[in-house]
Protein backbone atom coordinates (compact mmCIF):
# COMPACT_ATOMS: atom_id res chain seq x y z
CA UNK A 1 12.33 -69.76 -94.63
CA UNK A 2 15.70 -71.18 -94.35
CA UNK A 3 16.63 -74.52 -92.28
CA UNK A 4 17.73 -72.78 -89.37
CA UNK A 5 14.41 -70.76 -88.97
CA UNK A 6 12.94 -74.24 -89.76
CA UNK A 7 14.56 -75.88 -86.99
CA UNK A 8 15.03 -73.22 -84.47
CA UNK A 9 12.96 -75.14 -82.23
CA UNK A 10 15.52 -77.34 -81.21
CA UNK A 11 17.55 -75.54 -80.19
CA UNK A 12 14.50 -74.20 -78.02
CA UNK A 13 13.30 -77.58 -76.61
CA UNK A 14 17.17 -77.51 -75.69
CA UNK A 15 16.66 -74.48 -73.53
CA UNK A 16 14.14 -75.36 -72.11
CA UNK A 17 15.00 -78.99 -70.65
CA UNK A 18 18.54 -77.36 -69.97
CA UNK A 19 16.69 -74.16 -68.00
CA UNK A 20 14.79 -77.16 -65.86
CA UNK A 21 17.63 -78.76 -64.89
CA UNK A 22 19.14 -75.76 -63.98
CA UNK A 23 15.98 -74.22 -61.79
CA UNK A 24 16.22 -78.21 -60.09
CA UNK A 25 15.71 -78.62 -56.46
CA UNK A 26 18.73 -81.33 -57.12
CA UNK A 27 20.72 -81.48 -60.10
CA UNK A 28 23.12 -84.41 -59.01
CA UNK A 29 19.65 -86.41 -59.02
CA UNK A 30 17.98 -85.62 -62.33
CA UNK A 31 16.49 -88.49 -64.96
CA UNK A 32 18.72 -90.60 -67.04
CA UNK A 33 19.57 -89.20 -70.25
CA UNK A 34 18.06 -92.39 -71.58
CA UNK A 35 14.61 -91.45 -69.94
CA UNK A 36 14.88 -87.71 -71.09
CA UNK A 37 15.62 -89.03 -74.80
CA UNK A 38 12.51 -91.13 -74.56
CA UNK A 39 10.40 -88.36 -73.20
CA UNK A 40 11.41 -86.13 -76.03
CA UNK A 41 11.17 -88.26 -78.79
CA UNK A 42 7.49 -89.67 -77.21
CA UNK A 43 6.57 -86.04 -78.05
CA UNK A 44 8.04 -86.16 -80.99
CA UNK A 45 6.27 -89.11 -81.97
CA UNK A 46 2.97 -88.00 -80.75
CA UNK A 47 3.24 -84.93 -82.77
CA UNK A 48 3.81 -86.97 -86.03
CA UNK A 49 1.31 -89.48 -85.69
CA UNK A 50 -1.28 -87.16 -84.75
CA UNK A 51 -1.08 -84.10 -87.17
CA UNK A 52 1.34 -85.70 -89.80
CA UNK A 53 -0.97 -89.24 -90.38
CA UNK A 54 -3.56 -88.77 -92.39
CA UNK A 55 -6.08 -91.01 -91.00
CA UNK A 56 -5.04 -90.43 -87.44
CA UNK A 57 -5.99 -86.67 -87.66
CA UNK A 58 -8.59 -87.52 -89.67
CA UNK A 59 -10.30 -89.92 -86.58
CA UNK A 60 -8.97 -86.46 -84.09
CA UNK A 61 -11.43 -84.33 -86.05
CA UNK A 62 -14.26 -86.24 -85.82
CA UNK A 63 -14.07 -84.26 -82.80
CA UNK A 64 -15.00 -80.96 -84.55
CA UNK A 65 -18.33 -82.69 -86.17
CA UNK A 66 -18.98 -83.55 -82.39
CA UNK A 67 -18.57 -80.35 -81.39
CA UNK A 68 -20.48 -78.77 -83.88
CA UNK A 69 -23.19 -80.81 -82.68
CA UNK A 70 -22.79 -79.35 -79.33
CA UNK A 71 -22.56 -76.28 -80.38
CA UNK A 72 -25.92 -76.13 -82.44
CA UNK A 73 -27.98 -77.96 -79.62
CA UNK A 74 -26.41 -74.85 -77.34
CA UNK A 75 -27.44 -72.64 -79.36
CA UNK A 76 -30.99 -73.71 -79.47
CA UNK A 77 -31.04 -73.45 -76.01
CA UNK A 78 -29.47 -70.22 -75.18
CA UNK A 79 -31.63 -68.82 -78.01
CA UNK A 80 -34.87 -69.80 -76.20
CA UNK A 81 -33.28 -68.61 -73.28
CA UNK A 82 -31.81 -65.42 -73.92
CA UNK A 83 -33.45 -64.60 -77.38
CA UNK A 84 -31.14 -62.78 -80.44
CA UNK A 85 -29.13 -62.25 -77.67
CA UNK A 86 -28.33 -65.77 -77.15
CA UNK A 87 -28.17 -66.37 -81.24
CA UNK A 88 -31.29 -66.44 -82.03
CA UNK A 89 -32.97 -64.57 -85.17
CA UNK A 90 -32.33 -60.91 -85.22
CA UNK A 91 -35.35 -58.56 -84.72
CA UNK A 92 -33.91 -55.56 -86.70
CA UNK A 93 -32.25 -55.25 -90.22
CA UNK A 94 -28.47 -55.24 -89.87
CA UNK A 95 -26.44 -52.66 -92.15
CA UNK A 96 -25.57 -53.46 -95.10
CA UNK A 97 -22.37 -55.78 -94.64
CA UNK A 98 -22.57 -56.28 -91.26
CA UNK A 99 -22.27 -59.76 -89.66
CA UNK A 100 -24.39 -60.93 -87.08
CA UNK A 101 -23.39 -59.90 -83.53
CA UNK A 102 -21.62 -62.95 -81.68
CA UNK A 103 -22.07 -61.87 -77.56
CA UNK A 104 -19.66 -63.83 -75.90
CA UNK A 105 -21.31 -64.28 -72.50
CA UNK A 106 -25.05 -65.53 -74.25
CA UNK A 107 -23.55 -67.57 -77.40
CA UNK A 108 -20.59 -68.93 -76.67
CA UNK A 109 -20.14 -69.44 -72.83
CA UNK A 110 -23.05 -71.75 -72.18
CA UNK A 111 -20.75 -73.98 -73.93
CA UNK A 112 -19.42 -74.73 -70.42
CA UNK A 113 -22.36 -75.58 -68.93
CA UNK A 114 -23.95 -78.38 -71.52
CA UNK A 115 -20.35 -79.74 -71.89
CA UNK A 116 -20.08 -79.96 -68.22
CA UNK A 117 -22.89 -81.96 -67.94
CA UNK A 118 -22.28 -83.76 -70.50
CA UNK A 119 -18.97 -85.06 -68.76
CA UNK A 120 -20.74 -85.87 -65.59
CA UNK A 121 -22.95 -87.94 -67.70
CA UNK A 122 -20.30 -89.41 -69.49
CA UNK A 123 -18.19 -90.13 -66.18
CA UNK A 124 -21.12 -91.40 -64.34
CA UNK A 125 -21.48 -94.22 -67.65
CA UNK A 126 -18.00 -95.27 -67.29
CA UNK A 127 -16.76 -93.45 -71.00
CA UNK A 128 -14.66 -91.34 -69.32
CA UNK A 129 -13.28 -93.55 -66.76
CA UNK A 130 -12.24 -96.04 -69.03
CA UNK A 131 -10.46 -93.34 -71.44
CA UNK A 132 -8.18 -91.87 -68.38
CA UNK A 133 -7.67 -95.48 -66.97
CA UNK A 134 -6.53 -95.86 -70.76
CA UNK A 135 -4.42 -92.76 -70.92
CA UNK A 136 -3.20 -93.69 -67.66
CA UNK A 137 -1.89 -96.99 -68.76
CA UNK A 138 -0.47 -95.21 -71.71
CA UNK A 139 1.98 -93.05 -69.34
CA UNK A 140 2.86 -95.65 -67.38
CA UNK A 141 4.18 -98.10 -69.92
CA UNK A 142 6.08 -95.39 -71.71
CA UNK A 143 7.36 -93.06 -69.65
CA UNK A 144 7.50 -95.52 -66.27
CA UNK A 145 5.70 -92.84 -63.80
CA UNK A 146 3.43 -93.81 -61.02
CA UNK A 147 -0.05 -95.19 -61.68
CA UNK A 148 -1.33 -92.48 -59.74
CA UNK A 149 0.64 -89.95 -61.74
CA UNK A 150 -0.33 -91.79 -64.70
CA UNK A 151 -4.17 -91.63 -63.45
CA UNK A 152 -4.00 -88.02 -62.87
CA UNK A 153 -2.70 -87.16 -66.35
CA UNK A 154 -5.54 -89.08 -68.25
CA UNK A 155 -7.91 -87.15 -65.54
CA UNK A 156 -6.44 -84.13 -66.60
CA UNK A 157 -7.27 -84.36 -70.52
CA UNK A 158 -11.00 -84.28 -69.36
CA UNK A 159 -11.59 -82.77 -65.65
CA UNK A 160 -10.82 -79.15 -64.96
CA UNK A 161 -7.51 -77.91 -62.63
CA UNK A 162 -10.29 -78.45 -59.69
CA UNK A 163 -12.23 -81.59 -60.57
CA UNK A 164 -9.19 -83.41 -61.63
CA UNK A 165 -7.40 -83.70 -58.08
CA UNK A 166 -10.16 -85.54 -57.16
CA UNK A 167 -9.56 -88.35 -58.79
CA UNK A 168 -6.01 -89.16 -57.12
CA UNK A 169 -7.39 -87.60 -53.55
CA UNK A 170 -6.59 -90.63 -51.58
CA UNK A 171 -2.70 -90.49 -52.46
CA UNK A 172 -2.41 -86.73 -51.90
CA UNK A 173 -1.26 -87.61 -47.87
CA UNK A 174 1.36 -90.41 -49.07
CA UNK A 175 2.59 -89.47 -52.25
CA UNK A 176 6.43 -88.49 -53.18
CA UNK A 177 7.14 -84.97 -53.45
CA UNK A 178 8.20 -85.90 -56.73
CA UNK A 179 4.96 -87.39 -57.69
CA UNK A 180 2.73 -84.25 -56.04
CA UNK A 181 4.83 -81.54 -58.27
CA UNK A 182 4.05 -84.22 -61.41
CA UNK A 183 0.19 -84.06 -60.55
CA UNK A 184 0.95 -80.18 -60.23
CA UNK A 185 2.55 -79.80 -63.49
CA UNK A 186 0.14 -81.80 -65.38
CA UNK A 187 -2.96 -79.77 -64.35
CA UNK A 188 -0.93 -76.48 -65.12
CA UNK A 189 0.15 -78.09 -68.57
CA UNK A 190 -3.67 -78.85 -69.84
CA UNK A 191 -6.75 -78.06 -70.64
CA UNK A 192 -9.87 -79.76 -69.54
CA UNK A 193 -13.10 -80.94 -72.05
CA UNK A 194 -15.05 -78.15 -71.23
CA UNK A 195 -12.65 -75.09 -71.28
CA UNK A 196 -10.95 -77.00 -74.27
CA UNK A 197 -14.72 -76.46 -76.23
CA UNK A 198 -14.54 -73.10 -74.92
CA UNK A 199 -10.99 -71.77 -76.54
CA UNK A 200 -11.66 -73.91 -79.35
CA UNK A 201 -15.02 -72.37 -80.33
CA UNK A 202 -13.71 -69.11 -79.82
CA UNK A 203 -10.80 -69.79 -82.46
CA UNK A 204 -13.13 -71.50 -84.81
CA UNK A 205 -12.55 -68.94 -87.13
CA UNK A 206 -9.02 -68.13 -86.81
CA UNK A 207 -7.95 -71.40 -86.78
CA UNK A 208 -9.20 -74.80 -88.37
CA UNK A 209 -9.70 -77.97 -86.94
CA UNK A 210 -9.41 -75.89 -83.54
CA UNK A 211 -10.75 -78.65 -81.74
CA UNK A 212 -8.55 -81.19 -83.49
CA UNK A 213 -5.58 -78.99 -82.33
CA UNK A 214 -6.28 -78.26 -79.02
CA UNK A 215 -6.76 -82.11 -78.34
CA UNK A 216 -3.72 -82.51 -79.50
CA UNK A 217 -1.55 -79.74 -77.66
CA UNK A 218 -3.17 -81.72 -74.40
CA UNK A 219 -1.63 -84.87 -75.28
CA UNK A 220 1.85 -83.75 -76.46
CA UNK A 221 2.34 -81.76 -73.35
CA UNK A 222 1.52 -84.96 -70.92
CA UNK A 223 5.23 -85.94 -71.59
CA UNK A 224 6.38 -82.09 -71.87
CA UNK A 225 5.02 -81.84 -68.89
CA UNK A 226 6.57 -84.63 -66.76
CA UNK A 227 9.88 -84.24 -68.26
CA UNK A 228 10.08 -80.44 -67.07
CA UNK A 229 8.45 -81.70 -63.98
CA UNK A 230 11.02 -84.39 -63.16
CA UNK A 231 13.70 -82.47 -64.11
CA UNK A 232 12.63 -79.48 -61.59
CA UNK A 233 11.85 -81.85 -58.47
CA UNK A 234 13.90 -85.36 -59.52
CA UNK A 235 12.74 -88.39 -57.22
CA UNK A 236 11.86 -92.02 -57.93
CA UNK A 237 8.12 -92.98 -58.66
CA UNK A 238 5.91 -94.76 -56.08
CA UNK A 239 3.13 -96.88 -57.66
CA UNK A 240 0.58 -96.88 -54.82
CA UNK A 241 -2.53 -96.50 -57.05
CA UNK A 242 -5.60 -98.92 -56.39
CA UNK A 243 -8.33 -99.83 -59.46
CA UNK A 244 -10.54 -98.27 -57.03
CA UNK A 245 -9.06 -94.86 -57.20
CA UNK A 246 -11.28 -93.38 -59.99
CA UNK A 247 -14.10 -93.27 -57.79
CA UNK A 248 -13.37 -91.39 -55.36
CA UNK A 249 -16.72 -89.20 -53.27
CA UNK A 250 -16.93 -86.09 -55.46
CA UNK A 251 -16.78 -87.72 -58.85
CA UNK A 252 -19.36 -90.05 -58.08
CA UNK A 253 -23.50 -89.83 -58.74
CA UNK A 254 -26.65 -91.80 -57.88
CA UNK A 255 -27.91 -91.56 -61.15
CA UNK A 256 -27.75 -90.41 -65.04
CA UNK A 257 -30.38 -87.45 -63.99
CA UNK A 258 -27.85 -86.76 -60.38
CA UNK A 259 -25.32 -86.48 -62.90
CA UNK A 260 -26.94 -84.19 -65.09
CA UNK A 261 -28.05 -81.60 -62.23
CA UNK A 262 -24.24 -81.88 -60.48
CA UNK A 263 -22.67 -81.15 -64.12
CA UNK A 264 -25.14 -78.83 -64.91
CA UNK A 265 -24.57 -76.79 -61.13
CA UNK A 266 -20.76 -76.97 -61.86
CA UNK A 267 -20.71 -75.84 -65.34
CA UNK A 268 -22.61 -72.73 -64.06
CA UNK A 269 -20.18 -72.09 -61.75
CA UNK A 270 -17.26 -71.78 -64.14
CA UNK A 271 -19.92 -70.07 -66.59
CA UNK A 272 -19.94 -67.58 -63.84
CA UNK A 273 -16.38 -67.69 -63.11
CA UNK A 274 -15.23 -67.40 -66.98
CA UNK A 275 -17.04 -64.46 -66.94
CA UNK A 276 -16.03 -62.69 -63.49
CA UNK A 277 -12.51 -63.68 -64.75
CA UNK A 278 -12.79 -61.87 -68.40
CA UNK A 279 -14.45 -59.11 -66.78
CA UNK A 280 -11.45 -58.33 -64.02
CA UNK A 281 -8.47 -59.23 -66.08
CA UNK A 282 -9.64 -56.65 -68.70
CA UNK A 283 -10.14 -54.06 -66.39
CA UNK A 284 -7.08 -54.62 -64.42
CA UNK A 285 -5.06 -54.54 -68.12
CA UNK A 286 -7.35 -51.02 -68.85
CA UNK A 287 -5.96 -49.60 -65.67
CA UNK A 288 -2.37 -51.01 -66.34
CA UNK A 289 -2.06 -49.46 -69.62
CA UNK A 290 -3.86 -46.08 -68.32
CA UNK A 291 -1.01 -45.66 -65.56
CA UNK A 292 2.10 -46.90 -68.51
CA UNK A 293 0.15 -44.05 -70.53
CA UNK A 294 2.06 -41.53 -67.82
CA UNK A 295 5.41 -42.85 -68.81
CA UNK A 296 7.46 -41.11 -71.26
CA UNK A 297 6.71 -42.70 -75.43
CA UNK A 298 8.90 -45.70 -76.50
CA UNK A 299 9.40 -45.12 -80.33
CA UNK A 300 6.39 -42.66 -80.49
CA UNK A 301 3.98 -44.93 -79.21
CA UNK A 302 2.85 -45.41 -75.64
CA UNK A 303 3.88 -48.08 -73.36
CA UNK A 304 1.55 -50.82 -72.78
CA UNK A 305 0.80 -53.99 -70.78
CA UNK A 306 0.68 -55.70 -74.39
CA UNK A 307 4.18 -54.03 -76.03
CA UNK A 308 5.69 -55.21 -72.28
CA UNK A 309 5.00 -58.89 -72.75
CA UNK A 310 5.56 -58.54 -76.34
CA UNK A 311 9.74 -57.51 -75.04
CA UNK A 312 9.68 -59.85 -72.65
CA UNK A 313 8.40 -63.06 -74.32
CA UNK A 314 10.14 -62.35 -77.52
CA UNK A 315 12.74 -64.56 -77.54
CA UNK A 316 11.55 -67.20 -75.92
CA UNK A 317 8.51 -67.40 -78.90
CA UNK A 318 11.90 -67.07 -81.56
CA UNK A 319 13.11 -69.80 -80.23
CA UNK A 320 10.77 -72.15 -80.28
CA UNK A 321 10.36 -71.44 -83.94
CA UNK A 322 8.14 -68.34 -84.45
CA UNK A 323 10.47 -66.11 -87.09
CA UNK A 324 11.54 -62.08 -85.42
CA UNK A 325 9.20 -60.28 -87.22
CA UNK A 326 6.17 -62.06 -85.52
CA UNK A 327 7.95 -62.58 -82.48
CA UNK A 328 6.77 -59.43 -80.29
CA UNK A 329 3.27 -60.34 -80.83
CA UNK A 330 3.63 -64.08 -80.09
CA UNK A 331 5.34 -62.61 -76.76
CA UNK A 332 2.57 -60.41 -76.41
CA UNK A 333 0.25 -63.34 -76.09
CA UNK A 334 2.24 -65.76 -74.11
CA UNK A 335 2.98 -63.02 -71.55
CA UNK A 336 -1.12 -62.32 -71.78
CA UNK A 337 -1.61 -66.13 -71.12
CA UNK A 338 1.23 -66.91 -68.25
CA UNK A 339 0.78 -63.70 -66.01
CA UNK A 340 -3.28 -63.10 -66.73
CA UNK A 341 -5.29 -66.02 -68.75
CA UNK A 342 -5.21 -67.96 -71.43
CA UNK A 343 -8.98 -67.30 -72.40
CA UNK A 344 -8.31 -63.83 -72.91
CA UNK A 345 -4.79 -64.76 -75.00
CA UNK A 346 -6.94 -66.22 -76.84
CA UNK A 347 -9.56 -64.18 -77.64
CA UNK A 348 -6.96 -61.46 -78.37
CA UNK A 349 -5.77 -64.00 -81.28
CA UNK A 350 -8.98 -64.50 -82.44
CA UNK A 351 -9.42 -60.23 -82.84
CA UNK A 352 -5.61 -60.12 -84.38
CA UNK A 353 -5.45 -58.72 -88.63
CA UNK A 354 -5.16 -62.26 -90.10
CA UNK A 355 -1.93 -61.18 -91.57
CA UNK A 356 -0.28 -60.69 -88.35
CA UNK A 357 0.72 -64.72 -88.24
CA UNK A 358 1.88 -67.33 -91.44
CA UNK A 359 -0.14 -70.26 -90.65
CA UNK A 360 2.59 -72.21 -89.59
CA UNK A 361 3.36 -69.51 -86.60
CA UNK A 362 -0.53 -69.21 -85.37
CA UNK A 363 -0.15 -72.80 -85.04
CA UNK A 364 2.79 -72.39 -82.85
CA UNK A 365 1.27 -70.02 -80.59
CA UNK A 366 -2.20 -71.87 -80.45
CA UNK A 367 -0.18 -74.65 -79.12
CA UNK A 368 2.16 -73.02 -76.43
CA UNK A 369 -0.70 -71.44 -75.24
CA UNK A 370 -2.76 -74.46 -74.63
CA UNK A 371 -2.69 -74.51 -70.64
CA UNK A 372 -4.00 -73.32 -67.90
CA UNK A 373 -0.93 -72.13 -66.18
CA UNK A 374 -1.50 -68.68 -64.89
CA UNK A 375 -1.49 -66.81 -61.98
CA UNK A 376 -4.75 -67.45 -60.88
CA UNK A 377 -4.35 -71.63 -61.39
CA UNK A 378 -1.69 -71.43 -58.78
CA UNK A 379 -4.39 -70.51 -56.37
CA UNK A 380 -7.26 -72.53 -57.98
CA UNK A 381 -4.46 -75.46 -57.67
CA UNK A 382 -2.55 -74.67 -53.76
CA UNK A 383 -6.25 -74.06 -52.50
CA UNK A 384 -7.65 -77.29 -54.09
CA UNK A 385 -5.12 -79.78 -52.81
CA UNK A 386 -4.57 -78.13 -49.65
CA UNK A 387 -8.44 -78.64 -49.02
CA UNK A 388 -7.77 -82.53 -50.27
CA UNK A 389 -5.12 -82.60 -47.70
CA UNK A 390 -4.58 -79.68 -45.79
CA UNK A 391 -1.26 -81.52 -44.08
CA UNK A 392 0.27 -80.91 -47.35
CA UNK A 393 -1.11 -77.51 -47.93
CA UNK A 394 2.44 -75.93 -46.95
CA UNK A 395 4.38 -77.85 -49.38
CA UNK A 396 1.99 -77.42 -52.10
CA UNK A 397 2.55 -73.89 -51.67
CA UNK A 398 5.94 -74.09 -51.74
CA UNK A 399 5.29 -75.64 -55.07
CA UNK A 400 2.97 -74.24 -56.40
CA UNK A 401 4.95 -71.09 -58.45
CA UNK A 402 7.71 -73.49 -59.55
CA UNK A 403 4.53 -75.87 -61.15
CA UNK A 404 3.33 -72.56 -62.77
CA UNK A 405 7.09 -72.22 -64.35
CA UNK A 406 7.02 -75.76 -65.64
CA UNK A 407 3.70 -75.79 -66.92
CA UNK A 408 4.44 -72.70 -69.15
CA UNK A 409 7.93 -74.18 -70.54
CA UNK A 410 5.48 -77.41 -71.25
CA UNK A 411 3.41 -75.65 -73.56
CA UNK A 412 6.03 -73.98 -74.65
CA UNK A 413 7.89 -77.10 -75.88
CA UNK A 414 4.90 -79.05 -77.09
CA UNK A 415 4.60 -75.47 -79.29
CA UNK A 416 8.21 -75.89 -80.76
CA UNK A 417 7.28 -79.70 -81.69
CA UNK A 418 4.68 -78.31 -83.96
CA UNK A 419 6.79 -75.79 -85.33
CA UNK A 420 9.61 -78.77 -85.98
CA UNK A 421 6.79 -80.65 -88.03
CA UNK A 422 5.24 -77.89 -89.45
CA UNK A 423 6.62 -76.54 -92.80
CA UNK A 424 5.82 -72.43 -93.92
């Protein structure tokens, strides 16, 4: 790899700050270009110390042995639950060579709903609370945003595209359009705790230190995303957040058990969910590719929902850093990710030849696809807020495809930072 495939990226982030501007509701009003330098080298910076310092990374994968924990206690409960099924000991001989079946829906899955309560728990202590108030401090010494835009960005490393509007509900009704699209872009540009388990469990062993990386990808796209974000709807912050605001009725219990049971109940609905969600989106691809099946072959193959993203995509994964010959598949997976879900993106990378990716380029795409901006958020998102505060519900609409743009070039940008650091 020469130094122009090495540093491609640039030239990438480049793109994409200059394709915000350009998609801005007001160009003549966009950030100084002392504040977009210092949102661009924060990411830089975050990148470094976090995957390039040795004992920095090394205190990020504690969170693996943590999870591992998790994982194991799960395990002993979905096995009394649901038997073999649920990964418990096999009542037949496999064949010879054959690994033990892994059923998504009984083994991994109710992942969601012990990490779920777990976080209530957690929340309901004070742990969390104090690590987003931290976060939130974080964002607003460096970057100067809100404190309620700082708030919701530590919410959103922990609480879910729903849960984490919660925490800012009181501010939804007097908030700068600037500061809404920010909140927006942030939840699109994330993952929670307990979806974050989820993907990283699933790309255990594609990719190590999953959980290590996917914590990371969260925290380099905070500032990815609120540079996109104030570049696409520019306006001054207003700091109008109260200590009071992390305890707001819907993240609050009467008790460790109340906390339990409520994180439990919720975990079990995005168990469900997850799975109604897998289920649809792979039958809605099956009937996709059935009707491109019709269509005359493209190079003696058949056309597909897969080769289509693959096109499409292409470039943009070359330019943040991912070399031409691995290009189409990257493509292939951020188009899977923006248009369906990024679960399923990534449990196609997960079932991929592991010579379809050098290491340096699965990290690339395990990074820009670490976010929850798809179609379906933009719903989950426009119907959450405009429940918060349905006198808003119009303009979140308005927003909410533009916060589904941003939150893709986010990721997208926090995945050419990794390629920048990252030598083949």
């Amino acid at each position: 790899m020469d130094l122009f495939d090495q540093f491609r990226g640039l030239a990438g982030i480049a793109l994409l700050v200059l394709i915000a501007w350009a998609l801005s509701e007001n160009r003549s009003e966009r950030p100084s270009w002392r504040w977009i330098a210092g949102a661009l080298m924060l990411q830089a910076v975050l990148a470094l110390l976090i995957v390039r310092v040795p004992f920095v990374w090394s205190a990020v994968t504690l969170a693996n042995e943590a999870v591992a924990a998790i994982e194991r206690a799960t395990l002993d409960g979905s096995s009394y639950m649901f038997g073999y099924l649920g990964g418990g000991p096999l009542p037949f001989a496999l064949r010879e060579g054959a690994d033990a079946p892994v059923i998504i829906a009984f083994q991994i899955l109710p992942l969601v709903i012990v990490f779920s309560a777990l976080s209530a728990l957690l929340w309901h202590w004070g742990v969390l609370r104090w690590l987003v108030r931290g976060l939130s401090f974080l964002l607003q010494r460096t970057l100067k945003v809100s404190g309620v835009v700082g708030l919701s960005g530590g919410a959103n490393m922990f609480l879910g595209v729903v849960e984490s509007p919660l925490v800012v509900r009181a501010y939804f009704a007097r908030m700068s359009r600037a500061d809404l699209f920010q909140v927006m872009v942030l939840a699109m540009a994330t993952i929670s705790g307990a979806i974050l388990i989820l993907y990283a469990t699933t790309l255990s062993r594609t990719v190590p230190d999953a959980v290590s990386h996917m914590i990371s990808a969260s925290l380099i796209s905070l500032p990815a995303a609120l540079l996109v974000a104030k570049l696409m709807v520019p306006g001054k912050a207003d700091d109008n957040r109260d200590d009071d605001s992390a305890d707001e009725p819907g993240l609050t219990f009467e008790s460790s058990i109340d906390a339990i049971i409520k994180g439990t109940m919720d975990g079990m609905q995005l168990f469900l969910a997850v799975i109604a969600v897998i289920i649809v989106v792979f039958a809605l691809v099956s009937l996709a590719d059935q009707l491109l099946a019709l269509l005359p072959l493209v190079d003696g193959e058949a056309l597909t929902l897969k080769r289509l993203f693959g096109w499409l995509f292409a470039p943009l994964m070359w330019l943040v850093g991912i070399p031409w010959a691995e290009a189409q598949s990257a493509g292939s997976l951020m188009g899977t990710k923006a248009i369906l879900n990024e679960y399923v993106a990534y449990l196609e990378l997960a079932a991929l030849p592991e010579e379809t990716f050098s290491p340096r380029s699965l990290l690339i795409v395990t990074y820009a696809l670490c976010g929850v901006a798809n179609l379906a958020s933009i719903g989950l998102l426009v119907s959450t807020i405009g429940t918060l505060c349905p006198e808003r519900r119009g303009e979140v609409a308005g927003l909410g495809v533009r916060s589904w743009i941003a939150g893709n070039m986010a990721t997208a940008m926090t995945g050419a930072w990794i390629g920048l650091i990252t030598w083949a």
